[in-house]
C-alpha atoms as a PDB file:
ATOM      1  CA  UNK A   1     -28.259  80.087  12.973  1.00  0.00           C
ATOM      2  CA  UNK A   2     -29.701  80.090   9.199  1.00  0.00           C
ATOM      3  CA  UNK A   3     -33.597  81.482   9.421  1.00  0.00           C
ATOM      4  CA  UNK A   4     -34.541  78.342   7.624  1.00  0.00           C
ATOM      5  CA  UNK A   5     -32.960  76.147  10.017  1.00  0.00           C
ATOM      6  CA  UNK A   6     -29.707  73.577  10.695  1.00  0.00           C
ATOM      7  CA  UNK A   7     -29.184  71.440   7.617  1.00  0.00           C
ATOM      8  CA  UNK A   8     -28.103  69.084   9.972  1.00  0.00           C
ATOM      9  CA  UNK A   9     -29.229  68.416  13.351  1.00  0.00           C
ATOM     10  CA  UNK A  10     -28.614  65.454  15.865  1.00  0.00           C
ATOM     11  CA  UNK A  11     -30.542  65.222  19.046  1.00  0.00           C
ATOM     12  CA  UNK A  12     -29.844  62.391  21.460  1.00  0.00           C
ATOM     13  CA  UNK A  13     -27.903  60.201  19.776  1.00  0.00           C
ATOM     14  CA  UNK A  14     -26.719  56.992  20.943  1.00  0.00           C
ATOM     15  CA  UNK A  15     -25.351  54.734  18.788  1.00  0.00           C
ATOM     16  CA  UNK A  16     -22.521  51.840  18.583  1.00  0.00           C
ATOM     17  CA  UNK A  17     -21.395  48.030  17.023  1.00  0.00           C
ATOM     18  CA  UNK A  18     -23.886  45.927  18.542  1.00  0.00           C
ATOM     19  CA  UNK A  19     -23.565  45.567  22.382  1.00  0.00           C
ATOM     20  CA  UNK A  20     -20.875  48.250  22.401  1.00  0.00           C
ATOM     21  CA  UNK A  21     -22.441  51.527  23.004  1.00  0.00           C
ATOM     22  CA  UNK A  22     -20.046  54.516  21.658  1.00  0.00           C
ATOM     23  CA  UNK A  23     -22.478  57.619  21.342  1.00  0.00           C
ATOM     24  CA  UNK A  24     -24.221  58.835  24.788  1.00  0.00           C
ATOM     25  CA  UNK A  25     -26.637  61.334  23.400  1.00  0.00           C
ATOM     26  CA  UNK A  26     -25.519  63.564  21.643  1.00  0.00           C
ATOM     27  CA  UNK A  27     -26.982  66.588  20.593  1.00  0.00           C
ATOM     28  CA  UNK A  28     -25.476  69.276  17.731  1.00  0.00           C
ATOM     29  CA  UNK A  29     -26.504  71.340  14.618  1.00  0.00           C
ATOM     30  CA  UNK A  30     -24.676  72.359  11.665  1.00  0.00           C
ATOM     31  CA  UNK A  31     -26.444  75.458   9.472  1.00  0.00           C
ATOM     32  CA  UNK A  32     -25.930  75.586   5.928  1.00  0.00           C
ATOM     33  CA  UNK A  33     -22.488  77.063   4.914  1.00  0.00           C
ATOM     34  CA  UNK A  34     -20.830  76.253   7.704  1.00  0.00           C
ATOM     35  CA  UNK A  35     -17.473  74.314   8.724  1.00  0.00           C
ATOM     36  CA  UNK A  36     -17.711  72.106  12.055  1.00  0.00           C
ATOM     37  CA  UNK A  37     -15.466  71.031  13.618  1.00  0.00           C
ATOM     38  CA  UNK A  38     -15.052  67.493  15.971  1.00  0.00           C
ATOM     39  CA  UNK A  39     -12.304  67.443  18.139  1.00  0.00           C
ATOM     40  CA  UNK A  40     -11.431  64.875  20.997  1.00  0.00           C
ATOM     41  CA  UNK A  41      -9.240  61.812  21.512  1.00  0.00           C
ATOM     42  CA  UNK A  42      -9.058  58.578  20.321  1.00  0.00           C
ATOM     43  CA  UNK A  43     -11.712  56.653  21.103  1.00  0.00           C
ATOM     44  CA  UNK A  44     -14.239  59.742  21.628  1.00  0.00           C
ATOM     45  CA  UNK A  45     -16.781  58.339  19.014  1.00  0.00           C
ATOM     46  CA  UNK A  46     -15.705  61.151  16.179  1.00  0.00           C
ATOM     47  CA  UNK A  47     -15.946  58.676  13.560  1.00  0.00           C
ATOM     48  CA  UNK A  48     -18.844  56.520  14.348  1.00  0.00           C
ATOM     49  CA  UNK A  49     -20.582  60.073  14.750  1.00  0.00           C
ATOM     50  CA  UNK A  50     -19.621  60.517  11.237  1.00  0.00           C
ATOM     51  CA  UNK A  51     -21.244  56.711  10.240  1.00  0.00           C
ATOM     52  CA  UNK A  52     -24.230  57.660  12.258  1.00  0.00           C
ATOM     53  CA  UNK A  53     -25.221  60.673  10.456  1.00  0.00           C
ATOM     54  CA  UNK A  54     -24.674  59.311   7.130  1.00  0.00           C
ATOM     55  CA  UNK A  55     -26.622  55.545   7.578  1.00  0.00           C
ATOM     56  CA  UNK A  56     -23.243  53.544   7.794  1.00  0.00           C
ATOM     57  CA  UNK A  57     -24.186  53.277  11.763  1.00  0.00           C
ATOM     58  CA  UNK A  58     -27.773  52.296  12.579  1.00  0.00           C
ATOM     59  CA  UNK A  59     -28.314  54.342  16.028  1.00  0.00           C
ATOM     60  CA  UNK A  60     -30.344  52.566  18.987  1.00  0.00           C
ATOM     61  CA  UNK A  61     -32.035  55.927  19.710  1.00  0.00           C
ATOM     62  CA  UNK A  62     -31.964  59.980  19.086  1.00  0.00           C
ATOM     63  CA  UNK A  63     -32.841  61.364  15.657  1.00  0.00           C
ATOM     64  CA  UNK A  64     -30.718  62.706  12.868  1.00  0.00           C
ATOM     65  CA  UNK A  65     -32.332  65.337  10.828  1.00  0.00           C
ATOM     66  CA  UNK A  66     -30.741  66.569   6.941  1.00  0.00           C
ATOM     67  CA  UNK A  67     -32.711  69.024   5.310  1.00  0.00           C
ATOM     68  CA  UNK A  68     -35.773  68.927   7.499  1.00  0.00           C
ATOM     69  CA  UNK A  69     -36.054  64.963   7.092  1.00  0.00           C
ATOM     70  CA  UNK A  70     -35.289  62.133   9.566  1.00  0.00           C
ATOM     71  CA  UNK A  71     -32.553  60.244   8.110  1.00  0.00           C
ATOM     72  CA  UNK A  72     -31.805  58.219  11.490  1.00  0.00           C
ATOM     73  CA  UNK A  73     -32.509  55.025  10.273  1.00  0.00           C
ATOM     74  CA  UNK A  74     -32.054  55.545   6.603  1.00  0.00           C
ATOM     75  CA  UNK A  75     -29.034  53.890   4.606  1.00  0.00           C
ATOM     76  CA  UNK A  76     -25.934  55.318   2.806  1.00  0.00           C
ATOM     77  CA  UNK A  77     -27.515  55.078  -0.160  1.00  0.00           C
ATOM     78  CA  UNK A  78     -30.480  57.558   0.503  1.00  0.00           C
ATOM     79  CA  UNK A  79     -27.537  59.799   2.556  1.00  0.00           C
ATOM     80  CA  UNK A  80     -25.962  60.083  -0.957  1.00  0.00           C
ATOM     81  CA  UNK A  81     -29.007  60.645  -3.019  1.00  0.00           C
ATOM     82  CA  UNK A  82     -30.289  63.653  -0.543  1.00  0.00           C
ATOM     83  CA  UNK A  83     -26.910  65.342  -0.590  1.00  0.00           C
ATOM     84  CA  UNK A  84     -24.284  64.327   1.714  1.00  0.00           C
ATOM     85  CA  UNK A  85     -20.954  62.671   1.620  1.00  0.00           C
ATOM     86  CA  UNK A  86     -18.800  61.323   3.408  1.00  0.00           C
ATOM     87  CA  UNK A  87     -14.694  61.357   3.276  1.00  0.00           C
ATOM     88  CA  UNK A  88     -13.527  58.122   5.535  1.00  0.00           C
ATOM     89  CA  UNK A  89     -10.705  57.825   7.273  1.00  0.00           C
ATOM     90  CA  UNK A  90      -8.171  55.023   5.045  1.00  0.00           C
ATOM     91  CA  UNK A  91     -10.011  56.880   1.761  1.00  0.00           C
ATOM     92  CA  UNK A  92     -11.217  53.595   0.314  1.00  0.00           C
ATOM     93  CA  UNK A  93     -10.100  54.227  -2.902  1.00  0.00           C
ATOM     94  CA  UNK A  94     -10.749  51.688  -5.560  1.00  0.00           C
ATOM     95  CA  UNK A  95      -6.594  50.892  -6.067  1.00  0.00           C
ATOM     96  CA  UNK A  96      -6.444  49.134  -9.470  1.00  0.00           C
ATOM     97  CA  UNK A  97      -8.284  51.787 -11.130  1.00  0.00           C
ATOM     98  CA  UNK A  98      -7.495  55.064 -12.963  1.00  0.00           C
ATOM     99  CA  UNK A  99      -8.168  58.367 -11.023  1.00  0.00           C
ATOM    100  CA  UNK A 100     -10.729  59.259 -13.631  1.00  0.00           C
ATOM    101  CA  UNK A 101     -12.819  55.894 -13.036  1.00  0.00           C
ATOM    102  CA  UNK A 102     -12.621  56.594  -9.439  1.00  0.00           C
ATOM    103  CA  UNK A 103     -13.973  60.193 -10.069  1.00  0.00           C
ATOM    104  CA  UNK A 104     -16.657  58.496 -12.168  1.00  0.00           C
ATOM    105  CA  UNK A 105     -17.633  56.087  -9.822  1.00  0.00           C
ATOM    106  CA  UNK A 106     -18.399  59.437  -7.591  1.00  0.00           C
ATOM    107  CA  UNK A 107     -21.542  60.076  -9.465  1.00  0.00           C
ATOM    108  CA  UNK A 108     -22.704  57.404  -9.637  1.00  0.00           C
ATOM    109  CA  UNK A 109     -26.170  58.615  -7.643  1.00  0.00           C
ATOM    110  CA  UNK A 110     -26.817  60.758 -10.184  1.00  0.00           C
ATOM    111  CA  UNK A 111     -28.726  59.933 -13.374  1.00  0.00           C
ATOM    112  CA  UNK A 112     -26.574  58.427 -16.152  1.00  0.00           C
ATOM    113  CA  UNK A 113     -27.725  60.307 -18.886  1.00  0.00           C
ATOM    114  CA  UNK A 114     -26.333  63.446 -17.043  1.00  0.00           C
ATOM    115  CA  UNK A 115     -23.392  64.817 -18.132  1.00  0.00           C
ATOM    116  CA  UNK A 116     -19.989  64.755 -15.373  1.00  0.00           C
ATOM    117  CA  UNK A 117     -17.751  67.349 -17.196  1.00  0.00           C
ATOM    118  CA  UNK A 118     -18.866  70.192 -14.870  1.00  0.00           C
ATOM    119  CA  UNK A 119     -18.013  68.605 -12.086  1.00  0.00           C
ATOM    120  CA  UNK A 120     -14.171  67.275 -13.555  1.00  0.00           C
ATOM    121  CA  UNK A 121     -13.742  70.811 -14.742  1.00  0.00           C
ATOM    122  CA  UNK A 122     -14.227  71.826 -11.358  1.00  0.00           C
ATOM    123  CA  UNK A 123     -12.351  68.721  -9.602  1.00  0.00           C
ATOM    124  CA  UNK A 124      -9.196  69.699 -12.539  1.00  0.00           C
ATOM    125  CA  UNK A 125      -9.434  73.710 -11.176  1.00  0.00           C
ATOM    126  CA  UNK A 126      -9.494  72.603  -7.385  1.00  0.00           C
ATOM    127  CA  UNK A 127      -6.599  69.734  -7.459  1.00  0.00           C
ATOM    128  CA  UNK A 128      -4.282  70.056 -10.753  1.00  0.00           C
ATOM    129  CA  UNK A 129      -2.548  67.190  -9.995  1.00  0.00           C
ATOM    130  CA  UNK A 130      -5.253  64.336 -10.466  1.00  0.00           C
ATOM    131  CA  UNK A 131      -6.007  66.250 -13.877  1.00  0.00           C
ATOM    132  CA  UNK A 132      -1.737  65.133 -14.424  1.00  0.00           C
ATOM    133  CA  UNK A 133      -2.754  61.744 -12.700  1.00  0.00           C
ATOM    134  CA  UNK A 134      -5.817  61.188 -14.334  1.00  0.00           C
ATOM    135  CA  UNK A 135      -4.671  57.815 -16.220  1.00  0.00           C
ATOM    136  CA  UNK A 136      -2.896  56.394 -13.416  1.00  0.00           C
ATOM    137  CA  UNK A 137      -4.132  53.868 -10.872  1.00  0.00           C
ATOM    138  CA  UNK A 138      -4.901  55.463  -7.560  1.00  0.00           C
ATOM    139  CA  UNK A 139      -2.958  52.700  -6.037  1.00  0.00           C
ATOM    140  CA  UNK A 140       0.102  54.400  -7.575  1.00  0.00           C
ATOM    141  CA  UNK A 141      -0.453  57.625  -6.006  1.00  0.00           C
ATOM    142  CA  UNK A 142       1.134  59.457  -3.064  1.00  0.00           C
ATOM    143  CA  UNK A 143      -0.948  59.621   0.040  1.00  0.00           C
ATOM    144  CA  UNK A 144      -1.586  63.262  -0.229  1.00  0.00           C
ATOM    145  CA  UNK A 145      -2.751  62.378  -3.953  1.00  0.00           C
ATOM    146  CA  UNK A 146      -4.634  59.567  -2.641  1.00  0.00           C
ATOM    147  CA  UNK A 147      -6.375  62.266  -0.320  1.00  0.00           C
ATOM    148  CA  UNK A 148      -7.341  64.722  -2.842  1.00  0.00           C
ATOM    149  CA  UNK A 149      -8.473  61.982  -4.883  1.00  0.00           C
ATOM    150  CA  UNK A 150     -10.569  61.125  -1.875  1.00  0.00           C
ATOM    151  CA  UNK A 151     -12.158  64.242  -1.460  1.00  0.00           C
ATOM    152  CA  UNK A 152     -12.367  64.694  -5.080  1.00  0.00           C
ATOM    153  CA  UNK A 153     -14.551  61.593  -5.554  1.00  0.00           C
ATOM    154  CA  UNK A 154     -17.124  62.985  -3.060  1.00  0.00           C
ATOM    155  CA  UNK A 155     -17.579  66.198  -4.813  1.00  0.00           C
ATOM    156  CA  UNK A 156     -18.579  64.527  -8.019  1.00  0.00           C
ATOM    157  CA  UNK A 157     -21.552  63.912  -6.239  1.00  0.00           C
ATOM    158  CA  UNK A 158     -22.699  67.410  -6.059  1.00  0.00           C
ATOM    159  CA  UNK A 159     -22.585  66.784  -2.191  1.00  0.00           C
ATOM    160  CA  UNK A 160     -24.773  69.800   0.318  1.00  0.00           C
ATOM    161  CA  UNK A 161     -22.843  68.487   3.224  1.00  0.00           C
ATOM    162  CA  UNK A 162     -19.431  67.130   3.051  1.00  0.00           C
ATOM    163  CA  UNK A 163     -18.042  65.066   6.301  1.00  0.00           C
ATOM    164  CA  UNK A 164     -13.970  64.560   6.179  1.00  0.00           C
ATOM    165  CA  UNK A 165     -12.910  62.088   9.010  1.00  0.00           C
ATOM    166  CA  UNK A 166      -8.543  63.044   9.723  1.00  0.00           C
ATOM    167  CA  UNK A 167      -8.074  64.129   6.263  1.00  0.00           C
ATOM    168  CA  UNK A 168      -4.703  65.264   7.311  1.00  0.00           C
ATOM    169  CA  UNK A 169      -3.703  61.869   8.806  1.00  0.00           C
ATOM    170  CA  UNK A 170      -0.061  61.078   8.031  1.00  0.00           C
ATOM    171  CA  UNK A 171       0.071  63.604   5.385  1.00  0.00           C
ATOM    172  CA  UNK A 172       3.069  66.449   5.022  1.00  0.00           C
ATOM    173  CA  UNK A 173       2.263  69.991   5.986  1.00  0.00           C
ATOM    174  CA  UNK A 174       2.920  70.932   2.765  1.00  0.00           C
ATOM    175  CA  UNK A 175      -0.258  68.415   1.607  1.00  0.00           C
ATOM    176  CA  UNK A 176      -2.460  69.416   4.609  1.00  0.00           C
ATOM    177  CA  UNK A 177      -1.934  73.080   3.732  1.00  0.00           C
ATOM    178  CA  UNK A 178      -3.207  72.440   0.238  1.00  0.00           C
ATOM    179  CA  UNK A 179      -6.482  70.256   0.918  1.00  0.00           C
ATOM    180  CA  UNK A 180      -7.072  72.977   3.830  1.00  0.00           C
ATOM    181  CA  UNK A 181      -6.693  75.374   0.899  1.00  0.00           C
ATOM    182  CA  UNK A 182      -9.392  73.723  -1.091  1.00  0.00           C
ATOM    183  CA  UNK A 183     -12.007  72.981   2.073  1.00  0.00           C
ATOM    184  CA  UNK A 184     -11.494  77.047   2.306  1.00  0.00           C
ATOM    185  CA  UNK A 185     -12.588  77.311  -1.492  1.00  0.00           C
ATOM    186  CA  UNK A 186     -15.401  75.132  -0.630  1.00  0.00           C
ATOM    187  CA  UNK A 187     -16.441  76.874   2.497  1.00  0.00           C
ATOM    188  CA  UNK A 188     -16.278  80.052   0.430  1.00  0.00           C
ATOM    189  CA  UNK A 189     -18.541  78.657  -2.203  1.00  0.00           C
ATOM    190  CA  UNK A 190     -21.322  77.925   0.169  1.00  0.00           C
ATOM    191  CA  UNK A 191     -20.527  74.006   0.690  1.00  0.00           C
ATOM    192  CA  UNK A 192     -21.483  72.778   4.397  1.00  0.00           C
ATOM    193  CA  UNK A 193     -18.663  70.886   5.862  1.00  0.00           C
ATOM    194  CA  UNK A 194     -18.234  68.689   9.179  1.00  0.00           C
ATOM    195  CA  UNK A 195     -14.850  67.812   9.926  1.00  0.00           C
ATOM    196  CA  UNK A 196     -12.893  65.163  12.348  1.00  0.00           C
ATOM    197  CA  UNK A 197     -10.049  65.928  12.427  1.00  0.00           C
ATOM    198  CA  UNK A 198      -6.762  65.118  14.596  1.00  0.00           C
ATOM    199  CA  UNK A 199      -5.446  68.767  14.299  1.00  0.00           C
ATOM    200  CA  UNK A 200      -7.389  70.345  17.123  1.00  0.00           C
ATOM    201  CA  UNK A 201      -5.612  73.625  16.274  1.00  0.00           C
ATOM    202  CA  UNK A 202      -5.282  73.155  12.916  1.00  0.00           C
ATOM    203  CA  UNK A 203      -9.288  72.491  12.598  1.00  0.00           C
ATOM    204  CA  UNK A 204     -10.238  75.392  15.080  1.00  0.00           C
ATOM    205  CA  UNK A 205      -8.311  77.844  12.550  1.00  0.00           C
ATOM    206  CA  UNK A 206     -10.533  76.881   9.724  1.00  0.00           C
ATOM    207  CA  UNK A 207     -14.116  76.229  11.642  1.00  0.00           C
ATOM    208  CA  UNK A 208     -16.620  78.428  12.159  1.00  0.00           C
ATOM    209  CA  UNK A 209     -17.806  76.233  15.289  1.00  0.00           C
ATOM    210  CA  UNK A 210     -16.554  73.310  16.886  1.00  0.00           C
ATOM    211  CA  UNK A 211     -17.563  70.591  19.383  1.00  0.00           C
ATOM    212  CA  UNK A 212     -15.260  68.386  21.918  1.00  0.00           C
ATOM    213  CA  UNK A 213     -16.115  65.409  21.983  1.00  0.00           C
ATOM    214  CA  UNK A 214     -15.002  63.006  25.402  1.00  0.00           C
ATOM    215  CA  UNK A 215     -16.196  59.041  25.775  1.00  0.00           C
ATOM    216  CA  UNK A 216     -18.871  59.471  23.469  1.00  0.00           C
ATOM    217  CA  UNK A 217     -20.501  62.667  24.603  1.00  0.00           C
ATOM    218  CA  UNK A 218     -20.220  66.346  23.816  1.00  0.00           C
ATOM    219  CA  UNK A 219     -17.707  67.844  26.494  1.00  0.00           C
ATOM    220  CA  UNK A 220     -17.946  71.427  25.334  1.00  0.00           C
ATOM    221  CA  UNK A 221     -19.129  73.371  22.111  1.00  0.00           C
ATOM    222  CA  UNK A 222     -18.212  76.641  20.771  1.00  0.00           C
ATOM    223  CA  UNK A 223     -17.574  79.433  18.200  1.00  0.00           C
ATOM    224  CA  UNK A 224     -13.770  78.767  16.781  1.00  0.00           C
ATOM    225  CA  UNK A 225     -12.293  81.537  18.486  1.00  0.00           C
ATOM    226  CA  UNK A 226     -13.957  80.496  21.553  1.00  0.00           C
ATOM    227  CA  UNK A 227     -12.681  77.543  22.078  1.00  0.00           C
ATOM    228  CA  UNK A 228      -9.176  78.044  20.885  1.00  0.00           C
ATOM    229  CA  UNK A 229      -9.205  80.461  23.915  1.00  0.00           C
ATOM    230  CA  UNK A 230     -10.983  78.128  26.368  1.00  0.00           C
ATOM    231  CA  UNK A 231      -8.128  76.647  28.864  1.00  0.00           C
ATOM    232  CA  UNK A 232      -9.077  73.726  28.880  1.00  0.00           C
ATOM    233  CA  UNK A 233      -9.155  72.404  25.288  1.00  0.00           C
ATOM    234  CA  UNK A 234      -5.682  74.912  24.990  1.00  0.00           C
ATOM    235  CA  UNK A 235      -4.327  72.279  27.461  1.00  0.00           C
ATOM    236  CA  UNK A 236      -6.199  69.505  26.783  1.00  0.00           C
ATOM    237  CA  UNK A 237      -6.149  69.614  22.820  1.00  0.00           C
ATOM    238  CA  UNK A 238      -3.693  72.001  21.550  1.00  0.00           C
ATOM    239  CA  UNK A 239      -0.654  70.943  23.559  1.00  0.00           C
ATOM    240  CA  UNK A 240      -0.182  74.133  25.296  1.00  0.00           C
ATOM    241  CA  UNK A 241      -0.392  75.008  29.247  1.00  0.00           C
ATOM    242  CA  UNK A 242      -2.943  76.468  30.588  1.00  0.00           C
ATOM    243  CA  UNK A 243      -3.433  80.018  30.116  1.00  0.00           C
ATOM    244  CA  UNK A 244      -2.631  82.498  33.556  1.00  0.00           C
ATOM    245  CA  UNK A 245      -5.686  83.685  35.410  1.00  0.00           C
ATOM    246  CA  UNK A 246      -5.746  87.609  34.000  1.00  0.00           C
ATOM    247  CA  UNK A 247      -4.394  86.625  30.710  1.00  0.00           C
END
């Protein structure tokens, strides 16, 4: 753990779409410069975990801390002004318009009279191809385009701690390997990053921790390596049979 503390940390959380509760209390931290992982099956709660933390889910009880403040009741707006965004599952692109106005429409937390061409350098050096695309609609794009364009959008807003729910969903490997590429560039840079994602293996290979996440609670939590080696997530998770006892 960072000697100044998580930038993110979740203690008894419960949380859900009005009668229906989803979250049973859960408790995790994520220190600055790390990549988390959330693994689990359908219906686990990954994504409304991801909601919670960021204001689009109002929780019924717990606490969600960013930065040292409590953001557990706070809206997506203030989420975005402190510092964190989040990647949704379905991208939520704006369709009709250009990739550069969705890139635009990134910052748009941040004072006008500032200046975005640091942050489109950057977004042209990490994915090429939207530079190429830049004119087009993003309703004209592939999905793997539509998911860099995704991802792209929420680094114009000079994010601390980026969430990405399945940003792999229905994408070629060829795709995944490249936005996995880039979340490595960010890690390496110092950017915080949680990640849902469907690719137990594929996620465990790139986190530096990870939780498992069953019916709304944390199952099990772990360093990467420990948990690709744990049985039971090998079986459960990563489609393999459980290892031999003395293996």
């Amino acid at each position: 753990m960072s000697s100044n503390g998580p930038i993110l940390q979740i203690e008894g959380l419960h949380a859900g779409y009005g009668h229906v509760g989803v979250l049973r209390g859960i408790d995790m931290h994520v220190d600055p410069g790390e990549l988390v992982t959330i693994i689990g099956s359908n219906g686990a709660g990954k994504s409304t975990l991801l909601k919670s933390i960021v204001g689009m889910v109002t929780p019924s009880s717990g606490t969600v801390e960013f930065g040292g403040q409590d953001f557990t009741c706070s809206g997506p707006e203030r989420a975005v002004r402190a510092g964190m965004a989040l990647v949704p599952e379905g991208r939520l692109l704006f369709g009709p318009m250009s990739v550069a106005e969705n890139l635009a429409l990134g910052a748009y937390s941040r004072p006008a009279r500032e200046s975005h061409r640091p942050e489109l350098s950057r977004i042209w050096d990490l994915f090429p191809v939207l530079e190429e695309r830049k004119g087009q609609t993003a309703e004209t794009l592939s999905g793997g385009e539509q998911q860099m364009l995704a991802i792209a959008r929420a680094l114009m807003a000079r994010p601390r701690l980026l969430l990405l729910d399945e940003p792999s969903l229905g994408l070629a490997p060829k795709v995944i390997a490249e936005i996995f590429r880039v979340l490595d560039t960010l890690m390496r840079e110092g950017l915080t990053i949680v990640l849902v994602e469907q690719d137990a293996r594929l996620a465990l290979k790139h986190a530096d921790r990870g939780y498992v996440m069953r019916t709304g609670e944390i199952a099990m939590s772990g360093t990467a390596v420990e948990l690709l080696a744990d049985d039971n997530v090998r079986h459960i998770y990563l489609g393999g049979a459980p290892m031999p006892s003395g293996d």
